[in-house]
N, C-alpha and C. Protein backbone atom coordinates (compact mmCIF):
# COMPACT_ATOMS: atom_id res chain seq x y z
N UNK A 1 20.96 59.62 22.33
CA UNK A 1 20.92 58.17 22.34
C UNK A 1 21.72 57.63 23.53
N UNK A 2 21.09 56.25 24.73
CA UNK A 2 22.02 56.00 25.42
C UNK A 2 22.66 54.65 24.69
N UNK A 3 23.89 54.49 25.30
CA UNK A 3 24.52 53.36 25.38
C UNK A 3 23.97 52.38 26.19
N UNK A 4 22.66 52.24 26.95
CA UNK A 4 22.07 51.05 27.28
C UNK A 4 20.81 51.32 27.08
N UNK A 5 20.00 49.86 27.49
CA UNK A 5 18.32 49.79 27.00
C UNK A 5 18.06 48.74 27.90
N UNK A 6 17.02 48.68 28.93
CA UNK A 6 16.63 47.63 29.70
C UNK A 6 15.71 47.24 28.70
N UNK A 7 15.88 46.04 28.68
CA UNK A 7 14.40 45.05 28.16
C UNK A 7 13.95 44.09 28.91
N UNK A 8 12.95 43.40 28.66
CA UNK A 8 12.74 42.43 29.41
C UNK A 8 13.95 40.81 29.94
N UNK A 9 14.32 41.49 31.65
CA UNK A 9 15.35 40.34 32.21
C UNK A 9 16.78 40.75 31.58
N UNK A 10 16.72 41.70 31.10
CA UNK A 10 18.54 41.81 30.91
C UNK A 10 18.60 43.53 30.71
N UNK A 11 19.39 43.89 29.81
CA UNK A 11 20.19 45.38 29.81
C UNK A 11 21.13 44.88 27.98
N UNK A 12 20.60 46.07 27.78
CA UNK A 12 21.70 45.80 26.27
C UNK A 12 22.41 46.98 26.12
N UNK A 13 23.29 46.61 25.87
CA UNK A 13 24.58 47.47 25.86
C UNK A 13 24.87 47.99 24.49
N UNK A 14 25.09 49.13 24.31
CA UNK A 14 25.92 49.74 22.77
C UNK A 14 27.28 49.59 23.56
N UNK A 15 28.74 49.38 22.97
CA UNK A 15 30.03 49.21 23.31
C UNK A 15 30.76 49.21 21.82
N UNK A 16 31.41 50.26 22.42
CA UNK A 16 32.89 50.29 20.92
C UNK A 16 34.29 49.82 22.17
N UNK A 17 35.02 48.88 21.41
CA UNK A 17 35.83 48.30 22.27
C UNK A 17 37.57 48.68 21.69
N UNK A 18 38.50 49.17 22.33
CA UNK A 18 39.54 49.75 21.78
C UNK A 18 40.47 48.45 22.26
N UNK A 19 41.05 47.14 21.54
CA UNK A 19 41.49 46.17 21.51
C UNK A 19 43.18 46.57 21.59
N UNK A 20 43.81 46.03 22.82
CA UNK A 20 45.50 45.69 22.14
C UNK A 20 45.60 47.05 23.62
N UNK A 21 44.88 47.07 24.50
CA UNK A 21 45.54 48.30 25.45
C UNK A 21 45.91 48.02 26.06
N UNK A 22 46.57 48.74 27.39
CA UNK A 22 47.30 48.26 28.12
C UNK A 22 47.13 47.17 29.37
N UNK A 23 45.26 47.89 29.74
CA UNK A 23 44.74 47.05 30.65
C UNK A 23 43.45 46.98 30.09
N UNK A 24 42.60 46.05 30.45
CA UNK A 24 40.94 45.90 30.12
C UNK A 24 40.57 46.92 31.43
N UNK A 25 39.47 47.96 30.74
CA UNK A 25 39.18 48.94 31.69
C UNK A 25 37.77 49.68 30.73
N UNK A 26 37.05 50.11 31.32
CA UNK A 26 36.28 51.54 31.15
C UNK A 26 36.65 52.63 31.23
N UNK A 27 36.33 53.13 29.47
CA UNK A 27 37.26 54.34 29.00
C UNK A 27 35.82 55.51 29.75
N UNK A 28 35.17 55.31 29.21
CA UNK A 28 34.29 56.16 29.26
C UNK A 28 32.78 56.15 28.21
N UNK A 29 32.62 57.14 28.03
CA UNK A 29 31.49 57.26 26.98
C UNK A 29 31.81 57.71 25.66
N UNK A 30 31.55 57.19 24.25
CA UNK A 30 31.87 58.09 23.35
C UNK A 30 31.29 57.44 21.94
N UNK A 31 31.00 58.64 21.77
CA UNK A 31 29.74 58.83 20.28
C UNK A 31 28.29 57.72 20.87
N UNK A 32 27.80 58.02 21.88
CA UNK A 32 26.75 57.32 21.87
C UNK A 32 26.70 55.89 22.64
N UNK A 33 28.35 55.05 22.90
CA UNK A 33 28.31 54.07 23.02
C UNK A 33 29.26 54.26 24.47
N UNK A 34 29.62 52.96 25.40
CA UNK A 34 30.48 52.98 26.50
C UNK A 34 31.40 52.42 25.72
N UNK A 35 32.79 53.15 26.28
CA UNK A 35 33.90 52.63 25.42
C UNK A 35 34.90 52.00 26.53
N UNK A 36 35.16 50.80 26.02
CA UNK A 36 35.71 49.88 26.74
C UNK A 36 36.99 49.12 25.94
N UNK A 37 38.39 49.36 27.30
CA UNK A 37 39.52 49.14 26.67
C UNK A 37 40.14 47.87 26.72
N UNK A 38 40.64 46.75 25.88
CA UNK A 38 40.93 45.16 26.09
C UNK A 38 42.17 45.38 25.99
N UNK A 39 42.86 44.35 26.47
CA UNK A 39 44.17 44.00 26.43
C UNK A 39 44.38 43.01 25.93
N UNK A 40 43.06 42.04 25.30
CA UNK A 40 43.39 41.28 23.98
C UNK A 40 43.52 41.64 22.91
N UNK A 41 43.98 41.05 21.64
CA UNK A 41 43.99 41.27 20.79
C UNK A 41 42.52 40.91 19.95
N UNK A 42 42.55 41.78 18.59
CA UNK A 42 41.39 41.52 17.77
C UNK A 42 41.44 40.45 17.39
N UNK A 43 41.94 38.96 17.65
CA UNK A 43 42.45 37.58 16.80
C UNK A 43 41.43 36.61 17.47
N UNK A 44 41.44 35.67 16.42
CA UNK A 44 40.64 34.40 16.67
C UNK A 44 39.34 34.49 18.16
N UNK A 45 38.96 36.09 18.41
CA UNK A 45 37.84 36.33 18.60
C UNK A 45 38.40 36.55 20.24
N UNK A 46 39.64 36.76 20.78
CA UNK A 46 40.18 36.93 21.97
C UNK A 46 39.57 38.10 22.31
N UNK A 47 39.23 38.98 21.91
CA UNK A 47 38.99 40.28 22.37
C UNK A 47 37.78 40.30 22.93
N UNK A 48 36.56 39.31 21.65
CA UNK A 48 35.15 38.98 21.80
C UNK A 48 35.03 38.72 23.77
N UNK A 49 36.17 37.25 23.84
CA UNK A 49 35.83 36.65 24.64
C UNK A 49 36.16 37.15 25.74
N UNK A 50 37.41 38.40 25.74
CA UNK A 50 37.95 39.03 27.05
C UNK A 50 36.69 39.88 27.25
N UNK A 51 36.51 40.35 26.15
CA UNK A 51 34.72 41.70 26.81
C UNK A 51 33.81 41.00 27.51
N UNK A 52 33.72 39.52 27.15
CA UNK A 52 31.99 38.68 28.03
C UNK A 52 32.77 38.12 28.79
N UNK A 53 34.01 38.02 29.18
CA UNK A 53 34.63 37.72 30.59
C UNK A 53 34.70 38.88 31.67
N UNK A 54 34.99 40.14 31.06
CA UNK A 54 34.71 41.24 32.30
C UNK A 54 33.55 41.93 32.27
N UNK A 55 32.83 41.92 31.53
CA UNK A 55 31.74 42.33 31.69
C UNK A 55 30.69 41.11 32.66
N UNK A 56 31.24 40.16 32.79
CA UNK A 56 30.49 38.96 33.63
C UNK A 56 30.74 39.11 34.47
N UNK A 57 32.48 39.43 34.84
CA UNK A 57 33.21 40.17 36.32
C UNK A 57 32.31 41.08 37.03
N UNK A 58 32.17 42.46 36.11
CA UNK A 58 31.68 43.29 36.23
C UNK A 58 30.53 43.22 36.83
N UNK A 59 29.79 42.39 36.77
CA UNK A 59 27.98 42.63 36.54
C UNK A 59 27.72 41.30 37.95
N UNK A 60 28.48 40.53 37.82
CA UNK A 60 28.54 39.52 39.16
C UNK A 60 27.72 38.61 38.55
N UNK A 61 28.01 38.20 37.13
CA UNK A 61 26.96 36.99 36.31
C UNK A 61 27.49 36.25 35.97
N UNK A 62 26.86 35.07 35.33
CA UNK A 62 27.98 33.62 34.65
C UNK A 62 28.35 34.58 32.90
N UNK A 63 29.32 34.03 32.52
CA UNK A 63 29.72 34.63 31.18
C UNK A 63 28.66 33.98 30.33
N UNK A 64 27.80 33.21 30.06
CA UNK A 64 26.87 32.55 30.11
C UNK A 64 24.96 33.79 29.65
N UNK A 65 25.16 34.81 31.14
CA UNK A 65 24.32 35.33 31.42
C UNK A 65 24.69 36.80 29.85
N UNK A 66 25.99 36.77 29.56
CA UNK A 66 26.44 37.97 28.32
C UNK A 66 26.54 37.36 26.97
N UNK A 67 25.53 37.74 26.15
CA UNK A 67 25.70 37.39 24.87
C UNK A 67 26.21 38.61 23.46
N UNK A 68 26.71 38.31 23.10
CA UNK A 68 27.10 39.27 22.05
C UNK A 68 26.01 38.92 21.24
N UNK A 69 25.29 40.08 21.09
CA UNK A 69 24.06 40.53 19.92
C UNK A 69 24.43 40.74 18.75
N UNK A 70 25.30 41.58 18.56
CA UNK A 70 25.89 42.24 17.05
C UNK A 70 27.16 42.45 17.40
N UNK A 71 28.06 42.71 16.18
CA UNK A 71 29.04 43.36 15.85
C UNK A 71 30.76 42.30 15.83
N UNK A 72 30.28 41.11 15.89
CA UNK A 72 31.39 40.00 16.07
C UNK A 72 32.54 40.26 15.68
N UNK A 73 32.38 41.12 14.75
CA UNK A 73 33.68 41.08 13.84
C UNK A 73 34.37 42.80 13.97
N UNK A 74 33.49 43.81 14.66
CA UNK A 74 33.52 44.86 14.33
C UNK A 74 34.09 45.91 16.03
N UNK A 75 34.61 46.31 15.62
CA UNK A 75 34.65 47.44 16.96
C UNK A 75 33.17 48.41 17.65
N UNK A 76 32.32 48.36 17.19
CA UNK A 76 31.55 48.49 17.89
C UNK A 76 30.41 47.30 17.81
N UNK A 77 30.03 47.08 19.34
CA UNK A 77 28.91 45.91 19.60
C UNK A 77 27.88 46.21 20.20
N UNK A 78 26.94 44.99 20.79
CA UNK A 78 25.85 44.91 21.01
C UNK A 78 26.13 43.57 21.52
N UNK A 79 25.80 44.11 23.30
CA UNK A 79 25.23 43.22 24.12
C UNK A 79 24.62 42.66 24.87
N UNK A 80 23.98 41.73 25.34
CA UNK A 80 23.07 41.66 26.31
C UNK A 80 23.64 41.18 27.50
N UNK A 81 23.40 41.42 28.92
CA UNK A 81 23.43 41.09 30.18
C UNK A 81 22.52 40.77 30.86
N UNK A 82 22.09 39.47 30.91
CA UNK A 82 20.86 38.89 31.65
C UNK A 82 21.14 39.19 32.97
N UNK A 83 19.84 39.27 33.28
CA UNK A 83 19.81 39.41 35.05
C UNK A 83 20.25 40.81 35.61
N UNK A 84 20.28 41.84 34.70
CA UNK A 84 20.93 42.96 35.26
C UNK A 84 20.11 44.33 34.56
N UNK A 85 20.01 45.68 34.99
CA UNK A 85 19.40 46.41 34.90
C UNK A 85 20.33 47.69 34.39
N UNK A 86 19.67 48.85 33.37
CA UNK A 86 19.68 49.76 33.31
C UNK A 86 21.07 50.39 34.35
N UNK A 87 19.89 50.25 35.18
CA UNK A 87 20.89 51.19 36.67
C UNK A 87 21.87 50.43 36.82
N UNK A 88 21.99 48.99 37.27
CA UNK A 88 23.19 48.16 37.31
C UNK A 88 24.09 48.85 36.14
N UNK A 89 24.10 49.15 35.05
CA UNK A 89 24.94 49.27 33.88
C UNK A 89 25.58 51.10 34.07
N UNK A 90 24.74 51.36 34.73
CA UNK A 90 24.84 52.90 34.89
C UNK A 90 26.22 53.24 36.15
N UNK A 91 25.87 52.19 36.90
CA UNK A 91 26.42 52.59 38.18
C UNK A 91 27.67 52.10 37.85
N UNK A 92 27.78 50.38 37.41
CA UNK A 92 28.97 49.76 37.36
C UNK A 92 29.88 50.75 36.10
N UNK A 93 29.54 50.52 34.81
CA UNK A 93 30.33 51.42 33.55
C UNK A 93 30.27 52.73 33.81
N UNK A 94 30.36 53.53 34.41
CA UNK A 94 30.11 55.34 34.41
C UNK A 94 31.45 55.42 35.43
C-alpha cells in the first residue's frame, strides 16, 4: 500500500503525525503511511493546523489548496493537496 494516490487535480496523502516534537519535519515512512513530526501540540486542533501549514510550505500551495479528509481527531490522517502530483509528494516527503 502507498502512502499517496493521485486523483483527479490533487494527491492524497495517508499521514500518521507524531505531535509535541522537537521540530515539524519528515520522519519517514511507516506502516504504510508518511510519518510526519509537529511541534504542536494535539490541542484545540494546533497540530491539525501546523500539518496544512507545512505541508502548504512544502508543496508551494495556499493552505487553502490542503484539506484534511479524515482523521481530525486521530493520529493518523488523510489528505488532500490540490494542484500537486504523486511525484510532487514523492520527491518533496521521501
Amino acid at each position: 500500500m502507498s502512502w499517496w494516490k493521485d486523483v483527479p487535480g490533487a494527491v492524497e496523502l495517508s499521514v500518521l503525525v507524531q505531535p509535541r516534537a522537537s521540530r515539524t519535519k519528515v520522519v519517514g515512512e511507516h506502516d504504510g503511511r508518511i510519518k510526519i513530526a509537529l511541534a504542536a501540540p494535539p490541542v484545540d486542533g494546533e497540530a491539525n493546523a501546523a500539518l496544512i501549514e507545512f505541508l502548504a510550505d512544502l508543496f508551494d500551495v495556499r493552505k487553502a489548496d490542503v484539506t484534511l479528509l479524515d482523521g481530525d481527531t486521530s493520529r493518523r490522517k488523510r489528505l488532500s493537496v490540490r494542484g500537486a502530483t504523486g511525484a510532487d509528494a514523492v520527491a518533496k516527503l521521501r
